[in-house]
C-alpha atoms as a PDB file:
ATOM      1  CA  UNK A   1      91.869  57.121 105.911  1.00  0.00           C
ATOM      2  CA  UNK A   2      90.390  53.846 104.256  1.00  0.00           C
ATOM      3  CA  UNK A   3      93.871  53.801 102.709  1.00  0.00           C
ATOM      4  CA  UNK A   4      95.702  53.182 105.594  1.00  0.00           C
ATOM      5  CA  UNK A   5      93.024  50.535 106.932  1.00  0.00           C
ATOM      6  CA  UNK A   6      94.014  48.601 104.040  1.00  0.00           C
ATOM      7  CA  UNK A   7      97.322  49.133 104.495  1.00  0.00           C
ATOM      8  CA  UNK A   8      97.381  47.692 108.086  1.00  0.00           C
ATOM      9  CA  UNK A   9      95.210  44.907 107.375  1.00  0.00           C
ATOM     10  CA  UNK A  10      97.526  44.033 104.769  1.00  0.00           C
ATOM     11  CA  UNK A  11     100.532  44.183 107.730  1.00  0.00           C
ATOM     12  CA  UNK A  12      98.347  42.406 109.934  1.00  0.00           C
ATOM     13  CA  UNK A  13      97.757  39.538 107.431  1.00  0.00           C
ATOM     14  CA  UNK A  14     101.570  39.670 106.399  1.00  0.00           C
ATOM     15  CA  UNK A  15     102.192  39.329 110.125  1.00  0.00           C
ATOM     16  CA  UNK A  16      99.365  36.304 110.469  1.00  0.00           C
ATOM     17  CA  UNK A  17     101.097  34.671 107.580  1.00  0.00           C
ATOM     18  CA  UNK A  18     104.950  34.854 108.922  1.00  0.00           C
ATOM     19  CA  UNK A  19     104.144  33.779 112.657  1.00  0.00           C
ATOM     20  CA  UNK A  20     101.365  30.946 111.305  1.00  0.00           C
ATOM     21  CA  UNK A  21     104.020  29.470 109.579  1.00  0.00           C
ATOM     22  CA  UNK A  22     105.507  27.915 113.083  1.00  0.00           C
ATOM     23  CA  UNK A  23     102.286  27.910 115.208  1.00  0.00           C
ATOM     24  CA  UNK A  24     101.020  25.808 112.393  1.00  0.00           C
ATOM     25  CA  UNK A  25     103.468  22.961 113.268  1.00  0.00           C
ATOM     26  CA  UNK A  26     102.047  22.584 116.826  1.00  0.00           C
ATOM     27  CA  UNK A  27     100.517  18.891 117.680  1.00  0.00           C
ATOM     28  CA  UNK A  28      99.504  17.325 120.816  1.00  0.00           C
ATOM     29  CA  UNK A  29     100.329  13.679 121.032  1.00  0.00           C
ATOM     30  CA  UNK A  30      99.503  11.027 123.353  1.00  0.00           C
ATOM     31  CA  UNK A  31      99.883   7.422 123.116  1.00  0.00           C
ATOM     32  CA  UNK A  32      96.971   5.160 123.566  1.00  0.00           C
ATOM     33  CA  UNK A  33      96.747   1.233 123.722  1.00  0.00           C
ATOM     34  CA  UNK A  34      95.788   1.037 119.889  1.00  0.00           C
ATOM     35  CA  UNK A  35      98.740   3.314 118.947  1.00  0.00           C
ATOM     36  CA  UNK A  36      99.388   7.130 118.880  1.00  0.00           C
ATOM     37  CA  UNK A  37      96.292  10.069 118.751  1.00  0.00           C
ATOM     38  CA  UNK A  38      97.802  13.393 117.157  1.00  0.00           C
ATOM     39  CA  UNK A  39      95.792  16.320 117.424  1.00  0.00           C
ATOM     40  CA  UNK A  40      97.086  19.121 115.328  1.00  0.00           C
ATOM     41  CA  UNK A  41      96.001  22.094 117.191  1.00  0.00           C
ATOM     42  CA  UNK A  42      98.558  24.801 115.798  1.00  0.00           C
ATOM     43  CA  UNK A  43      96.856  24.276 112.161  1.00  0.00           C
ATOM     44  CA  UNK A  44      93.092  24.511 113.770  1.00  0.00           C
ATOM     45  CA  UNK A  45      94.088  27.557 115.772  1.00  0.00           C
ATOM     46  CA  UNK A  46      96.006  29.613 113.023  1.00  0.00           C
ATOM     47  CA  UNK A  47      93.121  28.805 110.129  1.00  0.00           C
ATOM     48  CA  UNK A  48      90.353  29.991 113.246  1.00  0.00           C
ATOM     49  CA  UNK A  49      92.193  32.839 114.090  1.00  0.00           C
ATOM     50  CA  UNK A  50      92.641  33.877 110.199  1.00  0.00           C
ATOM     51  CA  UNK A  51      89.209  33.853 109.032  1.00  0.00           C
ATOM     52  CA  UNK A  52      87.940  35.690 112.501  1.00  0.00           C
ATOM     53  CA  UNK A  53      90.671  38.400 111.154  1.00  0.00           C
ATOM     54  CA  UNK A  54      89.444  38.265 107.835  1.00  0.00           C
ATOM     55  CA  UNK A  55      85.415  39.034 108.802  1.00  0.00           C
ATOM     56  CA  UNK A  56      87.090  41.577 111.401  1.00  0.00           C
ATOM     57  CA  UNK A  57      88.591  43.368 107.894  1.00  0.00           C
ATOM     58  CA  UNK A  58      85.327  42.866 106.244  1.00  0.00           C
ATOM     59  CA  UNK A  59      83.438  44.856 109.114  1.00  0.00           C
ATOM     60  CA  UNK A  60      86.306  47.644 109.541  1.00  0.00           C
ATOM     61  CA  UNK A  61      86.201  48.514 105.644  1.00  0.00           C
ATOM     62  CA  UNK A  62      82.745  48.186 105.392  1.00  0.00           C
ATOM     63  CA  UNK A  63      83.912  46.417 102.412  1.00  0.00           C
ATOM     64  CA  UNK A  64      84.721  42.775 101.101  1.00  0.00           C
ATOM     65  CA  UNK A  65      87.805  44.602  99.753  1.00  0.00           C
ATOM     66  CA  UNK A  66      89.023  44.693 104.014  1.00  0.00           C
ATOM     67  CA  UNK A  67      88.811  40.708 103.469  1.00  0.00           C
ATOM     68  CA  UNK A  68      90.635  40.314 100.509  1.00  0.00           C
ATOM     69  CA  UNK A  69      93.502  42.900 101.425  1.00  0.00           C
ATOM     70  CA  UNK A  70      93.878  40.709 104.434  1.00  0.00           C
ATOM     71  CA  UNK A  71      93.806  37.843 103.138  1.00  0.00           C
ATOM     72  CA  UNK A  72      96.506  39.043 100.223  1.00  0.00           C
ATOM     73  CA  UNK A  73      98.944  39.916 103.047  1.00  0.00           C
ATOM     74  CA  UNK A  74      98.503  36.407 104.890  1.00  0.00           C
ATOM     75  CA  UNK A  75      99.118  35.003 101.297  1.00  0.00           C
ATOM     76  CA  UNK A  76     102.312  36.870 100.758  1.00  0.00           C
ATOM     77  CA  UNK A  77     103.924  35.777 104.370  1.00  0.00           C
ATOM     78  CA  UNK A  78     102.654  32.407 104.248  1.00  0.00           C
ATOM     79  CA  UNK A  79     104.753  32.310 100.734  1.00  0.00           C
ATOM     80  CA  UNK A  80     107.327  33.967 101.915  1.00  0.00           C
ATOM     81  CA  UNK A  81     107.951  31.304 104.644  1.00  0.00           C
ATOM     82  CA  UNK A  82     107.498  28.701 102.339  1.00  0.00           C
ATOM     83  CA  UNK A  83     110.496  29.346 100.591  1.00  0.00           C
ATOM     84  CA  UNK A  84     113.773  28.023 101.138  1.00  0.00           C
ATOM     85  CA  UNK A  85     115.749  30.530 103.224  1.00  0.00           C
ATOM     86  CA  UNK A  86     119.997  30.843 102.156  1.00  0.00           C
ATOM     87  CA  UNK A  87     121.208  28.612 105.254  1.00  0.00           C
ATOM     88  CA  UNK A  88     118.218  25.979 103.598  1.00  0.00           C
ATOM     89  CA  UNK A  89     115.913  26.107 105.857  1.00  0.00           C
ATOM     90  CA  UNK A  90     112.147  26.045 105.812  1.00  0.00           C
ATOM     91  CA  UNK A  91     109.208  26.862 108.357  1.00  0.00           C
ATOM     92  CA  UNK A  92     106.580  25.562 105.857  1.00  0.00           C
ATOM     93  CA  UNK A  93     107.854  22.092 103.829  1.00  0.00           C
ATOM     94  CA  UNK A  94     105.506  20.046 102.065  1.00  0.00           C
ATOM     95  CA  UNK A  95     103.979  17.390 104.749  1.00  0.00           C
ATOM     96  CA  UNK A  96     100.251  16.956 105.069  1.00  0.00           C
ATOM     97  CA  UNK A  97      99.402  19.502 108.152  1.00  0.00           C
ATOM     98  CA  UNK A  98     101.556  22.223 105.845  1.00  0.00           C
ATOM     99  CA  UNK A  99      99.030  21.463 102.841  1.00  0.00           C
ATOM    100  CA  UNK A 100      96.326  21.415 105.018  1.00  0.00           C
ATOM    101  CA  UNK A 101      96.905  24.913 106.419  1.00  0.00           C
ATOM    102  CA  UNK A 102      98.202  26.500 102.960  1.00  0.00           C
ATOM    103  CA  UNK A 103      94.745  25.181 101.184  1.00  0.00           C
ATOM    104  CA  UNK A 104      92.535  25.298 103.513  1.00  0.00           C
ATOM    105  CA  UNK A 105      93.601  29.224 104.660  1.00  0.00           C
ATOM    106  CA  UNK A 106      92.897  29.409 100.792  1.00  0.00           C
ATOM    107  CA  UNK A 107      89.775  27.982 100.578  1.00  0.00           C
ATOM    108  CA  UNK A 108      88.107  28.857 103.077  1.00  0.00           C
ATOM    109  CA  UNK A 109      89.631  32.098 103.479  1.00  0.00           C
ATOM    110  CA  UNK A 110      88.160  32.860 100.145  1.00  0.00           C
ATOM    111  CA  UNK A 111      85.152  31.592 100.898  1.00  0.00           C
ATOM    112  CA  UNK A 112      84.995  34.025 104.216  1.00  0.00           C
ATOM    113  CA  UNK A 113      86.413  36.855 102.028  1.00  0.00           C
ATOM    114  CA  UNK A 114      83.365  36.866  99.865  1.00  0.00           C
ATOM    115  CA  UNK A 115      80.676  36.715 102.370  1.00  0.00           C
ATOM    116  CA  UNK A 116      78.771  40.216 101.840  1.00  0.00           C
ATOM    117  CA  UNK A 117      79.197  42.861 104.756  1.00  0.00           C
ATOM    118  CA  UNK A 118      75.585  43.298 106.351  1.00  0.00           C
ATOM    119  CA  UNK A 119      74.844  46.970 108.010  1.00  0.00           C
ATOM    120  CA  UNK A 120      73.150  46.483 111.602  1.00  0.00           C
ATOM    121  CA  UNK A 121      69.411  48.028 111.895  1.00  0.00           C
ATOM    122  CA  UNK A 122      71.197  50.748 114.028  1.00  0.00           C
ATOM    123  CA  UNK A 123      73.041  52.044 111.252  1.00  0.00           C
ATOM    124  CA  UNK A 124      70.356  52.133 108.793  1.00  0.00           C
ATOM    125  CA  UNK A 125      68.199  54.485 110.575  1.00  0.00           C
END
């Protein structure tokens, strides 16, 4: 059974990793009297929604091992769109906001990843 939880939170990070490629690019802008505010919100939102799924793997497994499997899959799609497809096209090039989400899911993926898995008083009794 703990098998295939790793094995579907490896899918679902695969799956983070392909579709966070292109919600990554998202960016509100508006144009003020000093010059032009961008918000990247596709970046915030993706890296949020990758280390909530990454604690969610933690807590399924009852393991850290649920966090890294997780974040292994995200890894492998987010490299995966990274790379130059055979009509040349890419979904993650190397501008700023695409750095910004490739290291920071990194870091502070990791840094989620290795955050220890704490039973709850109820199950301890």
């Amino acid at each position: 059974m703990r098998v295939l939880l790793l094995a579907a939170l490896f899918v679902i990070g695969l799956v983070t990793g392909l579709l966070g490629a292109f919600v990554q690019a998202n960016r509100w802008v508006t144009a003020w009297p000093w010059g032009q505010l961008v918000v990247p919100w596709g970046v915030a939102l993706v890296l949020l929604l990758l280390l909530i799924l990454i604690r969610g793997g933690a807590w399924l497994v009852h393991s850290r091992f649920g966090a890294w499997t997780l974040l292994a899959g995200w890894l492998v799609g987010t490299m995966v769109m990274s790379t130059q497809s055979p009509s040349g096209d890419l979904a993650l090039s190397g501008g700023t906001r695409q750095w910004i989400y490739l290291l920071g899911g990194i870091v502070l993926g990791s840094a989620v990843a290795t955050f220890p898995v704490i039973e709850s008083q109820s199950r301890l009794r």
